[in-house]
Protein backbone atom coordinates (compact mmCIF):
# COMPACT_ATOMS: atom_id res chain seq x y z
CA UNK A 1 85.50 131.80 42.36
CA UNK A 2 87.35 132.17 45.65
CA UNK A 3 91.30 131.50 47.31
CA UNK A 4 91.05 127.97 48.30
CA UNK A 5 88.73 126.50 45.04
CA UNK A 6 90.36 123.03 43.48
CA UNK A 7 89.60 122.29 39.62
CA UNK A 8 91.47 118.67 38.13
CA UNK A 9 91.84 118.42 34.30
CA UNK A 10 94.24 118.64 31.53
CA UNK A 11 95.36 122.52 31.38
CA UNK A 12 96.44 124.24 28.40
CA UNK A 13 99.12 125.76 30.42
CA UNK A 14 101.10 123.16 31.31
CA UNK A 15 103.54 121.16 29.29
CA UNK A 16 102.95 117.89 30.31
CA UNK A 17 99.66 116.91 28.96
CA UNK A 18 98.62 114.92 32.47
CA UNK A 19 95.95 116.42 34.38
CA UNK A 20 96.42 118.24 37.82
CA UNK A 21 95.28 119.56 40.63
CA UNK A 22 95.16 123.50 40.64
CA UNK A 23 94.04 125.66 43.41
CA UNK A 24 93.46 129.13 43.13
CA UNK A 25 95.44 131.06 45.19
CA UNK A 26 94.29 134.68 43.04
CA UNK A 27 91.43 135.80 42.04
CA UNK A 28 90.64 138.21 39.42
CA UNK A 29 88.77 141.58 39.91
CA UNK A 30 86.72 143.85 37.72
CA UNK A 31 90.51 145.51 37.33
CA UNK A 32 92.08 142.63 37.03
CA UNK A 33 90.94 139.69 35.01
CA UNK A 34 93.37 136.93 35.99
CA UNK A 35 93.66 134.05 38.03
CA UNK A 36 96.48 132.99 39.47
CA UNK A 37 96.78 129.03 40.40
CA UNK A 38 99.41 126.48 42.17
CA UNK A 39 99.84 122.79 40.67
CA UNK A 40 99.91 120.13 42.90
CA UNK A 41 101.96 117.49 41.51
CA UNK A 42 103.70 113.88 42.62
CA UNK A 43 107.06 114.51 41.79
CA UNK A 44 108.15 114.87 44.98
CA UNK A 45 111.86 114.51 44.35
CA UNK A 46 112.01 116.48 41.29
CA UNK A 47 110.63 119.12 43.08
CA UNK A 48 113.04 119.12 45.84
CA UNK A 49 116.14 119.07 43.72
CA UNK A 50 114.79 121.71 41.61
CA UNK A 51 114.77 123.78 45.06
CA UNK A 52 118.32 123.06 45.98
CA UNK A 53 119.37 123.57 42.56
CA UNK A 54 118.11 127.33 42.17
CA UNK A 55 118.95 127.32 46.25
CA UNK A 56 115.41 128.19 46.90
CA UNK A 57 113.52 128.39 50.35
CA UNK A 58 112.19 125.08 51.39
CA UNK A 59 109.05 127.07 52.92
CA UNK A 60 108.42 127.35 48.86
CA UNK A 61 107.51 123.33 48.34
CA UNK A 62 104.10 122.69 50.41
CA UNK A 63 103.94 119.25 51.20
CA UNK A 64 100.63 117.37 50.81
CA UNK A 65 99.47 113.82 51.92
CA UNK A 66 96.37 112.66 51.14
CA UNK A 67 94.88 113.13 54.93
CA UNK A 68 96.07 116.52 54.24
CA UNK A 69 93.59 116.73 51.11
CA UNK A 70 91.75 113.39 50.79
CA UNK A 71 91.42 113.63 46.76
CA UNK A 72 94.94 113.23 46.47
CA UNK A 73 95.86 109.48 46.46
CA UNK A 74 99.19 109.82 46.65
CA UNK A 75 102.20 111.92 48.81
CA UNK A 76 102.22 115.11 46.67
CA UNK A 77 103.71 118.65 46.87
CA UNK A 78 103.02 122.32 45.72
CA UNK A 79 106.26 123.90 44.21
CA UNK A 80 105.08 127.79 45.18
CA UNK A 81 108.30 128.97 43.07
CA UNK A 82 105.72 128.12 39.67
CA UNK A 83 102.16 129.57 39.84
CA UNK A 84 100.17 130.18 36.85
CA UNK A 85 98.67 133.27 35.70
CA UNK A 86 95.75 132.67 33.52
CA UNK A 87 93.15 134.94 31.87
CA UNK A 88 89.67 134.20 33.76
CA UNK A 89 88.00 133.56 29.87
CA UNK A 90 90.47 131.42 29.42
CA UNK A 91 90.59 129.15 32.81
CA UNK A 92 86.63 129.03 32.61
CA UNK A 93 87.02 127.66 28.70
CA UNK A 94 89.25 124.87 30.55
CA UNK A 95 87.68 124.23 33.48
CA UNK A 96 83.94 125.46 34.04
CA UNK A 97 82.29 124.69 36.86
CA UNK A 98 82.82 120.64 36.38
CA UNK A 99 86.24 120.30 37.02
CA UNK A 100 85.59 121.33 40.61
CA UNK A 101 87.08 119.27 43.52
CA UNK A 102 86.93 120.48 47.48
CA UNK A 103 88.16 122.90 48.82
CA UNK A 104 91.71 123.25 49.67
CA UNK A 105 91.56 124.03 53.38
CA UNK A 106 92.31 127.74 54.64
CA UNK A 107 95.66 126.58 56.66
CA UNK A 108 96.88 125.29 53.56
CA UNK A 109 95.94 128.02 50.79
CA UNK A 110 97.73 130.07 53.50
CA UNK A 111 100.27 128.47 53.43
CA UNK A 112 100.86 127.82 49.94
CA UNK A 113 100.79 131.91 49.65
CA UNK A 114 102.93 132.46 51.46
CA UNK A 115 105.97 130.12 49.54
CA UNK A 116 104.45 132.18 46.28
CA UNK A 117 105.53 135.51 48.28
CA UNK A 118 108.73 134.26 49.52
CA UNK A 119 109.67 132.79 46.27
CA UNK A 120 112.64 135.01 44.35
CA UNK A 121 111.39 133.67 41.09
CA UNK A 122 107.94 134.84 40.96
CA UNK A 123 106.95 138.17 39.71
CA UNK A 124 105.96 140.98 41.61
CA UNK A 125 102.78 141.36 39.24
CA UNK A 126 102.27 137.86 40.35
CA UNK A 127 102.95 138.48 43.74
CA UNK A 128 100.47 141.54 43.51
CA UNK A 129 97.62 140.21 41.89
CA UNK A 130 97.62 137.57 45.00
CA UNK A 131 97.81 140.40 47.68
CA UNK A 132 95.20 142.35 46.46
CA UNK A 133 92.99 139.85 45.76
């Protein structure tokens, strides 16, 4: 498993029972055995007035079109203020090796990292487990 790796399925760590796009932006060590993963979702303008509301950066939402990433099918975004930190055990229960999509490309993962690290309302054990991964 590497930075940049795409699963799609339903996740037990989200609320809304639809499946999404995640892309690993962590990845867990013999120290650390986590994961930590971005959502790509739709909502476009949910996201955005969730960022004005908590005043947030607007380098934390990642826009994505589908010539950006060609799975997508529709104009989608990454809200970096929200990552997911999961247990490897339990992301590979999830996911396995069949949920796989392409690759997110580099500029992008990049990117998306760097909204996680800007973000005031991540964790620094978040925020750690990404740099030293």
């Amino acid at each position: 498993m590497q930075k940049g790796n795409v699963f799609y399925g339903l996740f037990r760590e989200l609320s809304s029972g639809k499946s999404h796009f995640l892309i690993v932006i962590g990845t867990p060590s013999e120290d650390i055995p986590y994961i930590v993963l971005a959502t790509i979702t739709s909502q476009i303008e949910k996201a955005k007035r969730r960022l004005q509301m908590n005043g947030l950066s607007p380098e934390t939402l990642v826009e994505l079109s589908p010539s950006d990433y060609p799975p997508l099918h529709l104009p989608s975004v990454v809200d970096c203020n929200y990552p997911l930190k999961c247990s490897k055990d339990l992301f590979e229960m999830d996911f396995g090796d069949f949920n796989r999509k392409e690759d997110m490309p580099k500029h992008l993962v990049e990117k998306i990292i760097s909204g996680v690290l800007l973000s005031p309302l991540v964790s620094n054990e978040i925020k750690k487990l990404i740099i030293n991964c």
